[in-house]
Protein backbone atom coordinates (compact mmCIF):
# COMPACT_ATOMS: atom_id res chain seq x y z
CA UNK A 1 171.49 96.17 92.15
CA UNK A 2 171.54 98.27 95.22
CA UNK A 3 169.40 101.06 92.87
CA UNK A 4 166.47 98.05 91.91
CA UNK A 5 165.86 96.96 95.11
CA UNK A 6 165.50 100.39 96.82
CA UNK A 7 162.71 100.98 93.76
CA UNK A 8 160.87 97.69 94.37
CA UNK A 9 160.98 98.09 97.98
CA UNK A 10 159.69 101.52 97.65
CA UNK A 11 157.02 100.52 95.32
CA UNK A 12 155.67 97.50 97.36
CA UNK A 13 155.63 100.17 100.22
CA UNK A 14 153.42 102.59 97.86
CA UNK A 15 151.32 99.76 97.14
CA UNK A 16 150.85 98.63 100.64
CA UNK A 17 149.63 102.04 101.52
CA UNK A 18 147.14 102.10 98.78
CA UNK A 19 145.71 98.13 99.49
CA UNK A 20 145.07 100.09 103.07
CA UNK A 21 142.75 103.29 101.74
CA UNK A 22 141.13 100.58 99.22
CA UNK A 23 137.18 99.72 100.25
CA UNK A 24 135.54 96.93 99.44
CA UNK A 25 133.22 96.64 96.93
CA UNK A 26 130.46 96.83 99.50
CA UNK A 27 131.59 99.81 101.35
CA UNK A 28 131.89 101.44 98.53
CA UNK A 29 128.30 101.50 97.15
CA UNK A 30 127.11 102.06 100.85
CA UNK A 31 129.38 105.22 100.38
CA UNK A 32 127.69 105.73 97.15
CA UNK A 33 124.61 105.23 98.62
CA UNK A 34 124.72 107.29 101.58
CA UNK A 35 125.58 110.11 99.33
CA UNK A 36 122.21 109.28 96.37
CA UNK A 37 119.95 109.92 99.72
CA UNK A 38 118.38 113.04 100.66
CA UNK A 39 120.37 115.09 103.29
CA UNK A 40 117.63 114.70 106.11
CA UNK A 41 118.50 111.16 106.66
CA UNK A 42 120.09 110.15 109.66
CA UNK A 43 122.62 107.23 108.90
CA UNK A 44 121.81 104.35 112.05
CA UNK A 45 123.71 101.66 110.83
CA UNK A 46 125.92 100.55 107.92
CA UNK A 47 126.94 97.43 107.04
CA UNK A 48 129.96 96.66 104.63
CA UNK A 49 130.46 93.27 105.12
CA UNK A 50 129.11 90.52 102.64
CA UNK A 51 127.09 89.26 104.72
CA UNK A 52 124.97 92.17 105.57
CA UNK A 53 125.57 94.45 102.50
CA UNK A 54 123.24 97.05 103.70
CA UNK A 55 122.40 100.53 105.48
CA UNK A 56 120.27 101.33 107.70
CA UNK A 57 118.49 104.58 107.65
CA UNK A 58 115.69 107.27 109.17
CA UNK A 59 113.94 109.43 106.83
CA UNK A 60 110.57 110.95 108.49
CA UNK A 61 110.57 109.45 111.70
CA UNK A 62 110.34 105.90 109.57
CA UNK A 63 113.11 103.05 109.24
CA UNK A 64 114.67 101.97 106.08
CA UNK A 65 117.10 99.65 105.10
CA UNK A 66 118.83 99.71 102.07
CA UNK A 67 119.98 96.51 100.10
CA UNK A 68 123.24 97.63 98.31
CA UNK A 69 123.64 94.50 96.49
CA UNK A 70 120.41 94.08 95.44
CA UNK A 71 119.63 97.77 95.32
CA UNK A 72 116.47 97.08 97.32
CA UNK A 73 115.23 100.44 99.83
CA UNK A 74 112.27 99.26 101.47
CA UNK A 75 110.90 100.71 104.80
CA UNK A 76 111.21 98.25 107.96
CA UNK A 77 107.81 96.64 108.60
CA UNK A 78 107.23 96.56 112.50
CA UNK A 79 104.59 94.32 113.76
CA UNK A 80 102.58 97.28 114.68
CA UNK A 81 102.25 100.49 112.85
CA UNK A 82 103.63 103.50 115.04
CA UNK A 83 103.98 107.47 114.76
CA UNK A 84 107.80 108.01 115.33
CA UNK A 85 111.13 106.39 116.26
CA UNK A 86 112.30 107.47 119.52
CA UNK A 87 115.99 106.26 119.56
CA UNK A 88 117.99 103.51 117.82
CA UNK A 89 120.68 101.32 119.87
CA UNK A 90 123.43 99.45 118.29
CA UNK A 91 124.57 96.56 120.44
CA UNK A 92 127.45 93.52 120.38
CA UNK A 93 129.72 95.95 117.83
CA UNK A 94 126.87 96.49 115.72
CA UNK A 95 125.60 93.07 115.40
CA UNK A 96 122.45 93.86 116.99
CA UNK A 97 119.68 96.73 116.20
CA UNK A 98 117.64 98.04 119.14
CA UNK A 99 114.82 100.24 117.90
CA UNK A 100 112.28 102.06 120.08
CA UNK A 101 109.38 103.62 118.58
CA UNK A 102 106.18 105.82 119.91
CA UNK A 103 102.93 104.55 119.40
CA UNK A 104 101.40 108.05 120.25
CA UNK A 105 97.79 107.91 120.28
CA UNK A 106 97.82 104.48 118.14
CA UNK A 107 98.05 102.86 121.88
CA UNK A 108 95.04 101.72 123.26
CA UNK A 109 96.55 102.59 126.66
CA UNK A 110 99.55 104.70 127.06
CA UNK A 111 101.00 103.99 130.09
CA UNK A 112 100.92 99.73 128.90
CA UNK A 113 101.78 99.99 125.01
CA UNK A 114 102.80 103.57 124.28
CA UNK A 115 106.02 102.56 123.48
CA UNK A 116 107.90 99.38 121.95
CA UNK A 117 111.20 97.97 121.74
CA UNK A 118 111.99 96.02 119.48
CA UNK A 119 115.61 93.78 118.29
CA UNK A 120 116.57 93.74 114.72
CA UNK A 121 119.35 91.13 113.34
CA UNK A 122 120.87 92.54 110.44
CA UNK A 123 122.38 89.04 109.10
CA UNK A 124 118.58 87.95 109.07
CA UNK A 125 116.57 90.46 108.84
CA UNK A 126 114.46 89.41 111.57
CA UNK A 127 112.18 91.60 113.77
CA UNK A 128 111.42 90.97 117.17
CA UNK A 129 109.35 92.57 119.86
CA UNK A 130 111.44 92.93 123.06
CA UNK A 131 108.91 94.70 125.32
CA UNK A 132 106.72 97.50 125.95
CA UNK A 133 105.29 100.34 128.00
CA UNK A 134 105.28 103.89 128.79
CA UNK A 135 109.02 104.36 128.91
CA UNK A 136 112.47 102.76 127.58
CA UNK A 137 115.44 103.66 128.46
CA UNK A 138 119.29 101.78 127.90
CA UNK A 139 121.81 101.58 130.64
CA UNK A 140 123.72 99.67 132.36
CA UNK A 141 123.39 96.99 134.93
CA UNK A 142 126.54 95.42 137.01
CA UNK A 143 128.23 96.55 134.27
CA UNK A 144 126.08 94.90 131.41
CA UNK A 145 124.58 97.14 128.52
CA UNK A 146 120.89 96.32 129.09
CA UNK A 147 117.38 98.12 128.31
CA UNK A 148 115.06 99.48 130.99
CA UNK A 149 110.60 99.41 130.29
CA UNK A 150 108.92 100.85 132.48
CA UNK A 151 105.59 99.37 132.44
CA UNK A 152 102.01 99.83 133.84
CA UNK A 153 99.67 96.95 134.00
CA UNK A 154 97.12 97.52 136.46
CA UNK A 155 94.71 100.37 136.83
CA UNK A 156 93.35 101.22 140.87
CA UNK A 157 90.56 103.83 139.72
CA UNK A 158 89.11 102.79 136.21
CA UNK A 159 86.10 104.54 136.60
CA UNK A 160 88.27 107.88 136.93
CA UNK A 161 89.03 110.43 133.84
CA UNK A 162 92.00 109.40 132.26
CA UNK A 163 94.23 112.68 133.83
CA UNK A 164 93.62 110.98 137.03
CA UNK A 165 93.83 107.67 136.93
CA UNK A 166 96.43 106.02 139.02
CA UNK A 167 98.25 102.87 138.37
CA UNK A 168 100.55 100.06 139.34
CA UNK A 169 103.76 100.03 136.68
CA UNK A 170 106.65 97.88 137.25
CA UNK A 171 110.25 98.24 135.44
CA UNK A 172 111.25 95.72 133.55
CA UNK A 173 115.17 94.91 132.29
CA UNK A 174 116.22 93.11 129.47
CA UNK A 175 119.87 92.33 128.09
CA UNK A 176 121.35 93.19 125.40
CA UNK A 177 120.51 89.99 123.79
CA UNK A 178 117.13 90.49 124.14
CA UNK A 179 116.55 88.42 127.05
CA UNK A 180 114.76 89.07 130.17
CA UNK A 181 116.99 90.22 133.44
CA UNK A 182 114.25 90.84 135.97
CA UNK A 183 111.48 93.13 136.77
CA UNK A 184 111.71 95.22 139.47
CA UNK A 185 109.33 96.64 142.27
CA UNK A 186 106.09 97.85 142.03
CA UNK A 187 105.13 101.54 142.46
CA UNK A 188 102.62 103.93 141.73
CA UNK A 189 102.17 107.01 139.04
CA UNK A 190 100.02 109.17 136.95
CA UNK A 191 100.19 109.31 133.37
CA UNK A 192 98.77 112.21 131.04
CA UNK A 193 97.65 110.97 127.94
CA UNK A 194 99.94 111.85 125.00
């Protein structure tokens, strides 16, 4: 008797340990995915949960996101078309998708729309445009994860070539939600065109 329940308890501690190395379904043809994809990818988010089911992706300088269940890969379709993607920023344990992206020369003016940042929900789908300007940053503010845009919205010598131009530009914070902190004060620069 003593000989049967050494055995069972040794095989429900066997099968314990595999139940913990098991995936899910899902995480398992992300996995699969992930490894179907050219090497030059760089992996931004990946989602194993139901809900979700997908992975996020760059592959020359553009966004994808790739549907496991579904076994869609389409590219992300920003409001605006754009020459790279700068840096991507996963927020609230990855329930949020920052993306910041370089509008280059696409920008009417630089130092106002050069760059973009925009919030992704990956339960949705959803884009949405956050802010914009010649610079973004993320930091922190009392503590709070939070995005910095620096921003220029008024020109003092129009008439001047572009190299010497000055303007007014302002920074601008936003949470991590998406939400506008503040902007801050005023001050002066000089931006070469890209």
């Amino acid at each position: 008797m003593r000989v049967k329940r050494v055995i069972i308890t040794g095989l429900f501690a066997m099968f314990l340990a595999a139940a913990a190395n098991a995936q899910t379904p899902v995480a398992d043809r992300v996995r699969a995915a992930i490894k179907r994809l050219p090497t030059s990818i760089k992996v931004v988010a990946k989602y194993t949960d139901n809900a979700r089911h997908c992975l996020y992706y760059i592959l020359d300088h553009r966004l994808y996101c790739l549907d496991v269940i579904r076994n869609k890969n389409e590219e992300v379709d920003f409001p605006e078309s754009y020459l790279k993607i700068l840096d991507c920023y996963l927020i609230h344990k990855s329930k949020l998708l920052f993306v910041s992206i370089d509008r280059g020369s696409l920008s009417k003016t630089y130092a106002v729309d050069g760059q973009k940042l925009y919030m992704i929900n990956p339960l949705t789908r959803r884009i949405k445009e956050i802010g914009s300007g010649y610079s973004i940053e993320k930091g922190t503010l009392k503590g709070n994860e939070c995005f910095c845009v620096r921003k220029a919205h008024k020109c003092l010598n129009p008439n001047a070539v572009i190299e010497k131009q000055q303007w007014i530009a302002r920074e601008h914070f936003y949470g991590a939600d998406g939400s506008v902190l503040y902007a801050g004060k005023e001050f002066k620069i000089r931006i070469a065109p890209k």
